[in-house]
C-alpha atoms as a PDB file:
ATOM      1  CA  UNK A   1      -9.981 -18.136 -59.440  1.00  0.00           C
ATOM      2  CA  UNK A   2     -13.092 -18.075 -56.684  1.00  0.00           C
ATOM      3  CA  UNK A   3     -13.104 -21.922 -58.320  1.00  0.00           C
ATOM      4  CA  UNK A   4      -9.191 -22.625 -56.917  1.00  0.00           C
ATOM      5  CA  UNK A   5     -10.325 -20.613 -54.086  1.00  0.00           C
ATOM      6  CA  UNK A   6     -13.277 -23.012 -52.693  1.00  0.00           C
ATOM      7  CA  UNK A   7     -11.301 -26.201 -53.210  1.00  0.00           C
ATOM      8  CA  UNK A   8      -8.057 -24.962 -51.795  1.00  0.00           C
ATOM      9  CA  UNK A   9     -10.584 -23.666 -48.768  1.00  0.00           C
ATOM     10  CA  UNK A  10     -10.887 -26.855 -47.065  1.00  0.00           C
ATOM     11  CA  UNK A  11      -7.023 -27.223 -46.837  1.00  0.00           C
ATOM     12  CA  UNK A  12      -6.549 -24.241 -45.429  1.00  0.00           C
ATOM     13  CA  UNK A  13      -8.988 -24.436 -42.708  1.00  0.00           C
ATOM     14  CA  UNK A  14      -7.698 -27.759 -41.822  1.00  0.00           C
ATOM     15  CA  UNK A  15      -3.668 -26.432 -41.393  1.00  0.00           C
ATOM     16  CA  UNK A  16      -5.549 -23.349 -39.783  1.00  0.00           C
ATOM     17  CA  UNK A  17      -7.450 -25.724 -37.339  1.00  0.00           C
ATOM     18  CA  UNK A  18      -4.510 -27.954 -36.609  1.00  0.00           C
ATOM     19  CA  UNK A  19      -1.832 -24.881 -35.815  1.00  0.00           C
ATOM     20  CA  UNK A  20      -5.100 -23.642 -33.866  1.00  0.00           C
ATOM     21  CA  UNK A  21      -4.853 -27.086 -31.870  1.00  0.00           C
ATOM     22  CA  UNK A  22      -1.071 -26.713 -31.603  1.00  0.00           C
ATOM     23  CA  UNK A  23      -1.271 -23.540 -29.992  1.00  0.00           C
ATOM     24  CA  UNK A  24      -3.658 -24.283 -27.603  1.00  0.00           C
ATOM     25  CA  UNK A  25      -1.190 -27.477 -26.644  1.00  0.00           C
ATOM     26  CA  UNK A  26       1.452 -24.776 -26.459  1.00  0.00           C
ATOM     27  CA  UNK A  27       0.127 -22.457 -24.426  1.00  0.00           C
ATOM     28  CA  UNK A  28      -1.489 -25.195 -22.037  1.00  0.00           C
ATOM     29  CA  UNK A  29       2.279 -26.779 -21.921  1.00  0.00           C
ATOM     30  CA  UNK A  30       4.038 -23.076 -21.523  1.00  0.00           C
ATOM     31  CA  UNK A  31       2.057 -21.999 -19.056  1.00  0.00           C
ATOM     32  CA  UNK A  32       2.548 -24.933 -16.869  1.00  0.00           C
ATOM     33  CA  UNK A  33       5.956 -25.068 -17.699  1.00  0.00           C
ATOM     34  CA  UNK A  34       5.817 -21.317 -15.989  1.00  0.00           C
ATOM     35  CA  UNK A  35       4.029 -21.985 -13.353  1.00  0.00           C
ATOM     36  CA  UNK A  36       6.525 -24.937 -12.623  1.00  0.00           C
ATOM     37  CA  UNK A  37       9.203 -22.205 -12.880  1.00  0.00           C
ATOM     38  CA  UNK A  38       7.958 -19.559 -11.024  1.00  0.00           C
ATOM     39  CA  UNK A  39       7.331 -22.226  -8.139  1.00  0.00           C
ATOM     40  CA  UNK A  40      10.635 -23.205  -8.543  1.00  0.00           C
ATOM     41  CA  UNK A  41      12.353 -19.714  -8.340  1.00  0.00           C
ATOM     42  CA  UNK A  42       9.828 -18.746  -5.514  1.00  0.00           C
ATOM     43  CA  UNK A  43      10.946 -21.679  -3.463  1.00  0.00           C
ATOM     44  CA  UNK A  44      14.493 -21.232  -3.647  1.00  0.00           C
ATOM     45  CA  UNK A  45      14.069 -17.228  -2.737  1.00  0.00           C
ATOM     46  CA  UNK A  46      12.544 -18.586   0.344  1.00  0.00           C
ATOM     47  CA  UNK A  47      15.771 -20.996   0.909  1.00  0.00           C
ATOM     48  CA  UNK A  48      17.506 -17.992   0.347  1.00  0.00           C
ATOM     49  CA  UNK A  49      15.885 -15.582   3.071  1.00  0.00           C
ATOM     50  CA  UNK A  50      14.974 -13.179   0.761  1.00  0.00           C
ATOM     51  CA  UNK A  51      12.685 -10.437   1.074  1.00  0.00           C
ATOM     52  CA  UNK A  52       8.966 -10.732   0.471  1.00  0.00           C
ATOM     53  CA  UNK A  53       8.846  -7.673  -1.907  1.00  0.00           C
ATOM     54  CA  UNK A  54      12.102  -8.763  -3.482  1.00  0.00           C
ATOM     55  CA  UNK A  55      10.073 -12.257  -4.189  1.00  0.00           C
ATOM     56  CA  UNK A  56       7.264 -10.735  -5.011  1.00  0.00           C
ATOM     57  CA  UNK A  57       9.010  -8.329  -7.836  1.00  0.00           C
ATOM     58  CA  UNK A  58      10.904 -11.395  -9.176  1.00  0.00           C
ATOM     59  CA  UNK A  59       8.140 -13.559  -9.766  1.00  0.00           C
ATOM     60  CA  UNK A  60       6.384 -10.799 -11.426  1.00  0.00           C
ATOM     61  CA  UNK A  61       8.720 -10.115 -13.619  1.00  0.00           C
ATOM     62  CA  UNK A  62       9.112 -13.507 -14.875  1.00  0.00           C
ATOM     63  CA  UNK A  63       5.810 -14.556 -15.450  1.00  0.00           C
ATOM     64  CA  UNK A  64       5.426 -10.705 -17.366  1.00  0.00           C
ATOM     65  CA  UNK A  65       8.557 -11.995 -19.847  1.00  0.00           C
ATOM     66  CA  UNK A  66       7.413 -15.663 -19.782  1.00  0.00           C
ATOM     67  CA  UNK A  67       4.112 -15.147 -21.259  1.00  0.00           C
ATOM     68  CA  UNK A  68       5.651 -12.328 -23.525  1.00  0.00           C
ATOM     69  CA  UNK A  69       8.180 -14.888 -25.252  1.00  0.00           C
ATOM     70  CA  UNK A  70       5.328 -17.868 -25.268  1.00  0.00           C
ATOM     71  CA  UNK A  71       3.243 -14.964 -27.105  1.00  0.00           C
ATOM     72  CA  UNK A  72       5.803 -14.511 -29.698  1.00  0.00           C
ATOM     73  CA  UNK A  73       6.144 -17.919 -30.215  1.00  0.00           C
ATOM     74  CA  UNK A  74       2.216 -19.004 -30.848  1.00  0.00           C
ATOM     75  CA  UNK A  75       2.291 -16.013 -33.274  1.00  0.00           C
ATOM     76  CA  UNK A  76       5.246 -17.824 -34.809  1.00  0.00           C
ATOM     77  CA  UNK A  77       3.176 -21.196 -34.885  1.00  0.00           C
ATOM     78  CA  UNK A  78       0.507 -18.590 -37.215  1.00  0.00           C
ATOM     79  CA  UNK A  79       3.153 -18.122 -39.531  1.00  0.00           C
ATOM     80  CA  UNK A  80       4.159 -14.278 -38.502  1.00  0.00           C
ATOM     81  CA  UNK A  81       7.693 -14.348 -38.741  1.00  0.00           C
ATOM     82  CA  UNK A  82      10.032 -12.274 -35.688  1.00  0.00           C
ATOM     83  CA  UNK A  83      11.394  -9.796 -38.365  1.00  0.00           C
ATOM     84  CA  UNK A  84       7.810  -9.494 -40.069  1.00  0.00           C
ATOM     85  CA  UNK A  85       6.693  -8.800 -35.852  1.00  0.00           C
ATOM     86  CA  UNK A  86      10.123  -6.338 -35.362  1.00  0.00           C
ATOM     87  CA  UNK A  87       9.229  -4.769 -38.404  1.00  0.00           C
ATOM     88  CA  UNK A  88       5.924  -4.044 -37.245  1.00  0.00           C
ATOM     89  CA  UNK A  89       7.195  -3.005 -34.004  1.00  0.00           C
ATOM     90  CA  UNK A  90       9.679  -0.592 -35.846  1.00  0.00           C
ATOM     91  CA  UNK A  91       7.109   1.241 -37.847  1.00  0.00           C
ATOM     92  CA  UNK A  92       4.862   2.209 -35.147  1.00  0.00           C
ATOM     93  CA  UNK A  93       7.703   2.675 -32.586  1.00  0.00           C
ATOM     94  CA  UNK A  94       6.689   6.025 -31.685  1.00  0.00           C
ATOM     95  CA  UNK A  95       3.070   5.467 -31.110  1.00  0.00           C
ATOM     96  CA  UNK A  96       3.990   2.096 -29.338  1.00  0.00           C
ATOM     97  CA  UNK A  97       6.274   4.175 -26.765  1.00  0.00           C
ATOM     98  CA  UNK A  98       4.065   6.750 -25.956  1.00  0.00           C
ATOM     99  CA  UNK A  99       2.004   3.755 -25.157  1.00  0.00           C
ATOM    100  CA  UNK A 100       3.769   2.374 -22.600  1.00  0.00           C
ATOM    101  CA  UNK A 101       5.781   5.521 -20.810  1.00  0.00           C
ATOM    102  CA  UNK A 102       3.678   4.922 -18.379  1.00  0.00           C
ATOM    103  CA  UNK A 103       4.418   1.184 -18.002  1.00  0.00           C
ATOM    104  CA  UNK A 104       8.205   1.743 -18.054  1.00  0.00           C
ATOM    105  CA  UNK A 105       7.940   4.549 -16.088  1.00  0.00           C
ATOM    106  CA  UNK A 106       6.319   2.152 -13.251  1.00  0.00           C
ATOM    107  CA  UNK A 107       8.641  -0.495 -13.910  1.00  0.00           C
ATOM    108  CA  UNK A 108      11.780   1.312 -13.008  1.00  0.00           C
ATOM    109  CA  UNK A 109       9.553   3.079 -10.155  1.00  0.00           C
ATOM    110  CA  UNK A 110       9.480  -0.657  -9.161  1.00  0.00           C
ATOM    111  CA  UNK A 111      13.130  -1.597  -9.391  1.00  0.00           C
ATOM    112  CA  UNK A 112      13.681   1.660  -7.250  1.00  0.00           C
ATOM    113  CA  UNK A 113      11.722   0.379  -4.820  1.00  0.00           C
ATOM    114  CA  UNK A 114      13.528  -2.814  -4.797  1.00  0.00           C
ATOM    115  CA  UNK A 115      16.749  -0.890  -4.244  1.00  0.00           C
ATOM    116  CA  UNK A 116      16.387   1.840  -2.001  1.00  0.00           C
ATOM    117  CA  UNK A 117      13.632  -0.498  -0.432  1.00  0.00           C
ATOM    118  CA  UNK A 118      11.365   2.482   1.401  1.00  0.00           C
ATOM    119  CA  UNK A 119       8.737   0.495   2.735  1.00  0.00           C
ATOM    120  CA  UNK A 120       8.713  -3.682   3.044  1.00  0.00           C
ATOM    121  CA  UNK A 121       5.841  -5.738   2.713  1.00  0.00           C
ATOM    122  CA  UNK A 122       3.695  -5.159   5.952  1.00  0.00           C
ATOM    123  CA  UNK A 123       4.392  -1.952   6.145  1.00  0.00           C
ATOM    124  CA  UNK A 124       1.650   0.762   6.755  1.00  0.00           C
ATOM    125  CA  UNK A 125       2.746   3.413   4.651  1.00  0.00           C
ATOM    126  CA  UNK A 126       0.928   6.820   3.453  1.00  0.00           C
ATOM    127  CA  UNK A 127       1.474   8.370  -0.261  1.00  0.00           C
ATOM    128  CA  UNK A 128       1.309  11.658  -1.217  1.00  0.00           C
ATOM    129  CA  UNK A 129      -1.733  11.637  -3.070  1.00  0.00           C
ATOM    130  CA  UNK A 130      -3.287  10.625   0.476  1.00  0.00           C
ATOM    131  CA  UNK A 131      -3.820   6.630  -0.337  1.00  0.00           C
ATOM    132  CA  UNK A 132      -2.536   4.514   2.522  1.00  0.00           C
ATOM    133  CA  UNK A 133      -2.606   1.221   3.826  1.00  0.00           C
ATOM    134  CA  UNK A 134      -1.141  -2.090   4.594  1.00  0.00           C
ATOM    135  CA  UNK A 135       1.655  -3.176   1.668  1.00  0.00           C
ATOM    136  CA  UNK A 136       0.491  -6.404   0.823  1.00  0.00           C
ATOM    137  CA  UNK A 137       2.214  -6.905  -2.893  1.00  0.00           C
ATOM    138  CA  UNK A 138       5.083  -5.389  -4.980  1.00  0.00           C
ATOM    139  CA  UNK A 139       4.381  -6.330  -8.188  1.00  0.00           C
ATOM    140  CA  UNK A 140       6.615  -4.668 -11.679  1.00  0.00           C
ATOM    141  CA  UNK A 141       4.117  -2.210 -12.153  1.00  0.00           C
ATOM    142  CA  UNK A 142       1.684  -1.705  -9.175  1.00  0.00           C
ATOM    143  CA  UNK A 143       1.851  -2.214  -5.322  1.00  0.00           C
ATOM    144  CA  UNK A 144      -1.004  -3.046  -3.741  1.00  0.00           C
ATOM    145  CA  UNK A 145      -2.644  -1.829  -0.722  1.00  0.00           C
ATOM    146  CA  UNK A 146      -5.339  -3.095   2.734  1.00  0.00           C
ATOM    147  CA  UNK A 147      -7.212  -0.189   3.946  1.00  0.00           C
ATOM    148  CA  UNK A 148      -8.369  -1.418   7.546  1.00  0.00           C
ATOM    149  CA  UNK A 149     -11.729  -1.297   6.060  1.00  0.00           C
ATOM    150  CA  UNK A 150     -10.619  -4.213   3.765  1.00  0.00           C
ATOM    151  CA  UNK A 151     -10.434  -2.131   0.523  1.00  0.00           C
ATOM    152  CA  UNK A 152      -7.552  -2.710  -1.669  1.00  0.00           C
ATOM    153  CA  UNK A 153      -5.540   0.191  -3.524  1.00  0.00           C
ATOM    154  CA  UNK A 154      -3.529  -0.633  -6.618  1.00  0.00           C
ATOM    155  CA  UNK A 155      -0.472   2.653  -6.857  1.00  0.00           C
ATOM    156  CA  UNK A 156       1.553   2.451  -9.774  1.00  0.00           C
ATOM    157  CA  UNK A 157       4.822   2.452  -8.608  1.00  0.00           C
ATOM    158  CA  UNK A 158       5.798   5.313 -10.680  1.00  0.00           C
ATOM    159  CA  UNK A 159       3.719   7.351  -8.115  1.00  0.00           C
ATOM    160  CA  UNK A 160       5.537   5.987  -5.793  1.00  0.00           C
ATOM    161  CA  UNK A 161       9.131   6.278  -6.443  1.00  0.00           C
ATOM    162  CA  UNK A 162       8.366   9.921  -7.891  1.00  0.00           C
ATOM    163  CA  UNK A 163       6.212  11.650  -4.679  1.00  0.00           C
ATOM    164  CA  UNK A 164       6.302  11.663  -1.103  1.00  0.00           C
ATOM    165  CA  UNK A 165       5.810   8.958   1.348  1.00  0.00           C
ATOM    166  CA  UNK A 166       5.333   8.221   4.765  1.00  0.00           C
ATOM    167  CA  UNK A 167       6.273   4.844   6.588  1.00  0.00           C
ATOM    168  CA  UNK A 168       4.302   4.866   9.170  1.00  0.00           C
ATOM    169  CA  UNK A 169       5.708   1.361  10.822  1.00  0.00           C
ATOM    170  CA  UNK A 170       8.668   1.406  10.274  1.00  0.00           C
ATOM    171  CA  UNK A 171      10.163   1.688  13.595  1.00  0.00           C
ATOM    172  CA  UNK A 172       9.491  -0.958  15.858  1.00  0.00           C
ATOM    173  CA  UNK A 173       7.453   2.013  18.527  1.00  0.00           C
ATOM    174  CA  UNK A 174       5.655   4.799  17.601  1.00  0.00           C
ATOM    175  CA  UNK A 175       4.514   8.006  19.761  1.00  0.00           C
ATOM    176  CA  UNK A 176       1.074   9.161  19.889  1.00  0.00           C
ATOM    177  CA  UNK A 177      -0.679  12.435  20.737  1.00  0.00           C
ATOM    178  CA  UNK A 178      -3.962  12.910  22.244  1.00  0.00           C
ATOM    179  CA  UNK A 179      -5.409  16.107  22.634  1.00  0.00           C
ATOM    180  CA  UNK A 180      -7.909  16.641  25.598  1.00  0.00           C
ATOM    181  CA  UNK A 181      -9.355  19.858  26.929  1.00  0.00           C
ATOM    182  CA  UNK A 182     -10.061  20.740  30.749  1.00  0.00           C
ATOM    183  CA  UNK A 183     -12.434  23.770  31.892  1.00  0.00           C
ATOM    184  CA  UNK A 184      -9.911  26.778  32.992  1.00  0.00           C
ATOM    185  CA  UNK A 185     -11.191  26.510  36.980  1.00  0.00           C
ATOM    186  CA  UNK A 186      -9.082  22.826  36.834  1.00  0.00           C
ATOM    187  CA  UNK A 187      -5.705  22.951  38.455  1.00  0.00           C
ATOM    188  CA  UNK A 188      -3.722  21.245  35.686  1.00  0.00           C
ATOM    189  CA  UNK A 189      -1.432  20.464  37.855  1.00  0.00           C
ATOM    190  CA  UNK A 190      -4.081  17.652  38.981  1.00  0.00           C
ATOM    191  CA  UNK A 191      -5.071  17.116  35.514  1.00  0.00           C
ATOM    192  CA  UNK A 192      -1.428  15.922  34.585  1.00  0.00           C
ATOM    193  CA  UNK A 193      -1.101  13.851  37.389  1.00  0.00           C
ATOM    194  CA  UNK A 194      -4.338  11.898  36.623  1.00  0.00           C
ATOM    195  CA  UNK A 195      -2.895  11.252  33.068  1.00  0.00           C
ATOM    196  CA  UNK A 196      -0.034  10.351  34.143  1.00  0.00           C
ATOM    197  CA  UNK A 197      -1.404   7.600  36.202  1.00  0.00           C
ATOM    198  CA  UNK A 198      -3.668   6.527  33.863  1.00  0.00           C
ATOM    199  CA  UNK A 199      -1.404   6.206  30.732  1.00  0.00           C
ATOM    200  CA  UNK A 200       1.353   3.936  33.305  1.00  0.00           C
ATOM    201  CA  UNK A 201      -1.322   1.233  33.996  1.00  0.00           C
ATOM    202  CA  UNK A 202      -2.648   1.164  30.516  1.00  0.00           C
ATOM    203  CA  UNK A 203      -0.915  -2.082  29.200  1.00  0.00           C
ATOM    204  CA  UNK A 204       0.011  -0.636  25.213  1.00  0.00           C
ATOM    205  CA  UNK A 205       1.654   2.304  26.765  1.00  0.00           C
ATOM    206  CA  UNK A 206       5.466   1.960  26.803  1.00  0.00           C
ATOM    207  CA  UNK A 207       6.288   2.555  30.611  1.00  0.00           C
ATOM    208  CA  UNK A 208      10.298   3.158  29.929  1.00  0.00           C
ATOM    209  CA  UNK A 209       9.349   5.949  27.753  1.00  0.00           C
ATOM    210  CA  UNK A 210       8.249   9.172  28.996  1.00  0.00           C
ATOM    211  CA  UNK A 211       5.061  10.501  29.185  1.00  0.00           C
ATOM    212  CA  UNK A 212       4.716  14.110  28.818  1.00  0.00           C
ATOM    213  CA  UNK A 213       1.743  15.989  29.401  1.00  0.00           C
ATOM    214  CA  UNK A 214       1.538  19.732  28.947  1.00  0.00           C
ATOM    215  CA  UNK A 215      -0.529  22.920  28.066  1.00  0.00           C
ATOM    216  CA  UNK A 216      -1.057  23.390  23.984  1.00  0.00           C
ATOM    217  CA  UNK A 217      -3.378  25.848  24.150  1.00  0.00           C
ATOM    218  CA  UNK A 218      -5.947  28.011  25.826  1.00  0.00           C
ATOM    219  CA  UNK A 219      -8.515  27.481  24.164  1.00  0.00           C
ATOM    220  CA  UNK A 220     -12.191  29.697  24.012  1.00  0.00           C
ATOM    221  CA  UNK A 221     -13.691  27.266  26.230  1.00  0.00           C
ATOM    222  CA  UNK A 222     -10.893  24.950  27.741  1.00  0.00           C
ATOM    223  CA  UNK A 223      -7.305  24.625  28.355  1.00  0.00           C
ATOM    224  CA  UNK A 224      -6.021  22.040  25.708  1.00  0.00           C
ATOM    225  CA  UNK A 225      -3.161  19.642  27.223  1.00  0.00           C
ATOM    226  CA  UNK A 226      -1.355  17.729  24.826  1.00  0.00           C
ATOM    227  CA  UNK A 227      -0.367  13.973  26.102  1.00  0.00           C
ATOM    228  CA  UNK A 228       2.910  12.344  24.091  1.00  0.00           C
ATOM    229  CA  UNK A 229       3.375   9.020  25.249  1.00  0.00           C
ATOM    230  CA  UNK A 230       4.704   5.739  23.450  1.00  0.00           C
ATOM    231  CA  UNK A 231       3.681   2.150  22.196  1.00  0.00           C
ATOM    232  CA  UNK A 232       4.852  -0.439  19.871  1.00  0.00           C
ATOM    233  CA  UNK A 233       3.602  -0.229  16.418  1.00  0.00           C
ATOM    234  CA  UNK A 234       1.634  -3.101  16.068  1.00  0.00           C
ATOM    235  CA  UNK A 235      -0.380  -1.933  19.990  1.00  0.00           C
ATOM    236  CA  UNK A 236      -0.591   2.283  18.189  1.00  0.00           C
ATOM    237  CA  UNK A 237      -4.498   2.214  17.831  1.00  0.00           C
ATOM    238  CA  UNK A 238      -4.875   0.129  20.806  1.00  0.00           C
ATOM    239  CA  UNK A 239      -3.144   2.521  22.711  1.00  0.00           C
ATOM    240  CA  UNK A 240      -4.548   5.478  21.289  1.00  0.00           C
ATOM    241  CA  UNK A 241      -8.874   4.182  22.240  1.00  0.00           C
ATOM    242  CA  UNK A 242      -7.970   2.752  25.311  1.00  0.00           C
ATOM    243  CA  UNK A 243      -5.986   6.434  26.933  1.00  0.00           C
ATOM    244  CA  UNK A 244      -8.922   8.347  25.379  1.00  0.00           C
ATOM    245  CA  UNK A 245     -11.348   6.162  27.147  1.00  0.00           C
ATOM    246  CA  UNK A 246      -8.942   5.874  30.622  1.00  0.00           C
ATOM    247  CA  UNK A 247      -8.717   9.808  30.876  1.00  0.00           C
ATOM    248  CA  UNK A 248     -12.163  10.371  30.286  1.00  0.00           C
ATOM    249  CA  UNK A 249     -12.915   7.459  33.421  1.00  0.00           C
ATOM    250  CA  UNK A 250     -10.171   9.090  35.353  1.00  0.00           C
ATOM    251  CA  UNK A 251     -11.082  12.786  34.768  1.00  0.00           C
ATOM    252  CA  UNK A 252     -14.729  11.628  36.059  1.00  0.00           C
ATOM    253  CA  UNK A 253     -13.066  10.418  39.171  1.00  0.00           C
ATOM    254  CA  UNK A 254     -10.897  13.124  39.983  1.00  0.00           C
ATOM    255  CA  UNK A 255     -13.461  15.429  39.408  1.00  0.00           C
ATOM    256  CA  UNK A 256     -11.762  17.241  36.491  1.00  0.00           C
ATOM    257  CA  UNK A 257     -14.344  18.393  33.844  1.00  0.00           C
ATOM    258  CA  UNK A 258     -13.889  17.992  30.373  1.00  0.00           C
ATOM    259  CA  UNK A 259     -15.839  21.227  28.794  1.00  0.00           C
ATOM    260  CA  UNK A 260     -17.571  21.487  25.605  1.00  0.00           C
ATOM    261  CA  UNK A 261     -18.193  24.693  23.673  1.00  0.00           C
ATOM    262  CA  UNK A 262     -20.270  27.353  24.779  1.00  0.00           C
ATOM    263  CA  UNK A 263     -20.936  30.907  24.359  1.00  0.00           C
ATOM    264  CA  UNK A 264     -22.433  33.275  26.615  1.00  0.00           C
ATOM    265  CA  UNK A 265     -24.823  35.903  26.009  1.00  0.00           C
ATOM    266  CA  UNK A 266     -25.224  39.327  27.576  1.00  0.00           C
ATOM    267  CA  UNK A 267     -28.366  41.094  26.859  1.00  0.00           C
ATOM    268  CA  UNK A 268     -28.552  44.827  27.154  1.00  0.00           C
ATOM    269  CA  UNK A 269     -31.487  45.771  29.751  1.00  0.00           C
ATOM    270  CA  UNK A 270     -31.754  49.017  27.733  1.00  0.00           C
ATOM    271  CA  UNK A 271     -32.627  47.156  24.922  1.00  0.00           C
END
């Protein structure tokens, strides 16, 4: 037998070498071939005027079932038959689906996504588990995130579609509110004039929108005035450093002081 064995050896390495070639020819051609289509589809979306995301999801999902079938058929080249690979599939069903609950459960977090469509590529949006950033991909499982610090966060989609979420950009302006504190012998009256003036020659403020400024709270060592005012998305930081800075020039001007925290201490001359 280990006779038949050794001269029937050579033979077999040789078919196993030559279905090893073929495969490697098969997956060189079938992933070309799905690159070619993937080009193709992405090209035509674009004719189209689809949505990024919506391109995005697509392409994903094709080259995810693209490589799956080309899989399937190199282990067909290997001799392993579809029902011998379905019966396999079968008998460790259970174990196999625990397996992937999470992957299905991203998948149709994804195709949610791409139908109620809560945030668009671009978007700055906020999660609930406190990730946030830019959207740069929507892919079948994940999305992916830009900090402004240049990180990037993959969320499953899953996380997504099943907690809150804030879109922060959404709407083409967005209002901010500063805080600033003035010492209590200020007249605010002053104080919200001077803010007033400063946030309608800042250029990110929206001048057609109105700029409120009132008390928020009194405050230990200051009276805190809240300042609402509004700018377009893209300008919201810009707006945000620049009024901070402007009020602090102005208040300087006017003569309005900005207090910081103090306590005073009484000593007992008996003591």
């Amino acid at each position: 037998m280990l006779e038949r064995y050794l001269n029937e050896l050579p033979d077999k390495l040789l078919g196993l070498g030559v279905r090893t070639v073929l495969a490697l020819i098969l997956f060189a051609i079938g992933s070309r071939l799905i690159a070619m289509i993937r080009h193709f589809i992405r090209r035509a979306m674009e004719r189209s005027s689809a949505s990024e995301e919506a391109a995005q999801f697509l392409d994903s999902s094709i080259k995810f079932v693209s490589y799956t079938i080309l899989v399937f058929m190199i282990l067909q080249l290997f001799g392993v038959e579809a029902a011998s690979i379905a019966t396999v599939i079968g008998s460790v069903g259970v174990t196999i689906g625990l397996a992937i609950q999470g992957s299905l459960s991203n998948c149709i977090g994804g195709i949610l996504i791409m139908m109620l469509k809560p945030f668009h590529v671009g978007d700055y949006i906020i999660e609930g588990g406190g990730n946030e950033g830019i959207v740069q991909q929507i892919s079948v499982f994940y999305t992916k995130l830009a900090t402004y610090d240049n990180q990037i966060i993959l969320i499953p989609n899953g996380n997504l579609a099943n907690s809150s979420l804030t879109n922060v950009t959404d709407e083409a302006e967005r209002r901010v509110d500063l805080k600033v504190g003035i010492s209590y012998d200020s007249d605010i009256r002053s104080a919200r004039k001077a803010v007033q003036e400063i946030a309608k020659k800042n250029p990110y403020v929206l001048p057609e929108r109105e700029i409120a400024v009132n008390v928020d709270e009194l405050a230990d060592s200051s009276v805190v005035l809240v300042v609402k005012f509004w700018a377009k998305k893209e300008n919201y930081w810009q707006a945000r450093y620049t009024m901070l800075e402007d009020i602090k020039y102005g208040f300087d001007e006017a003569g309005i002081r900005i207090p910081y925290p103090q306590m005073d201490v009484h000593l007992d001359s008996g003591t």
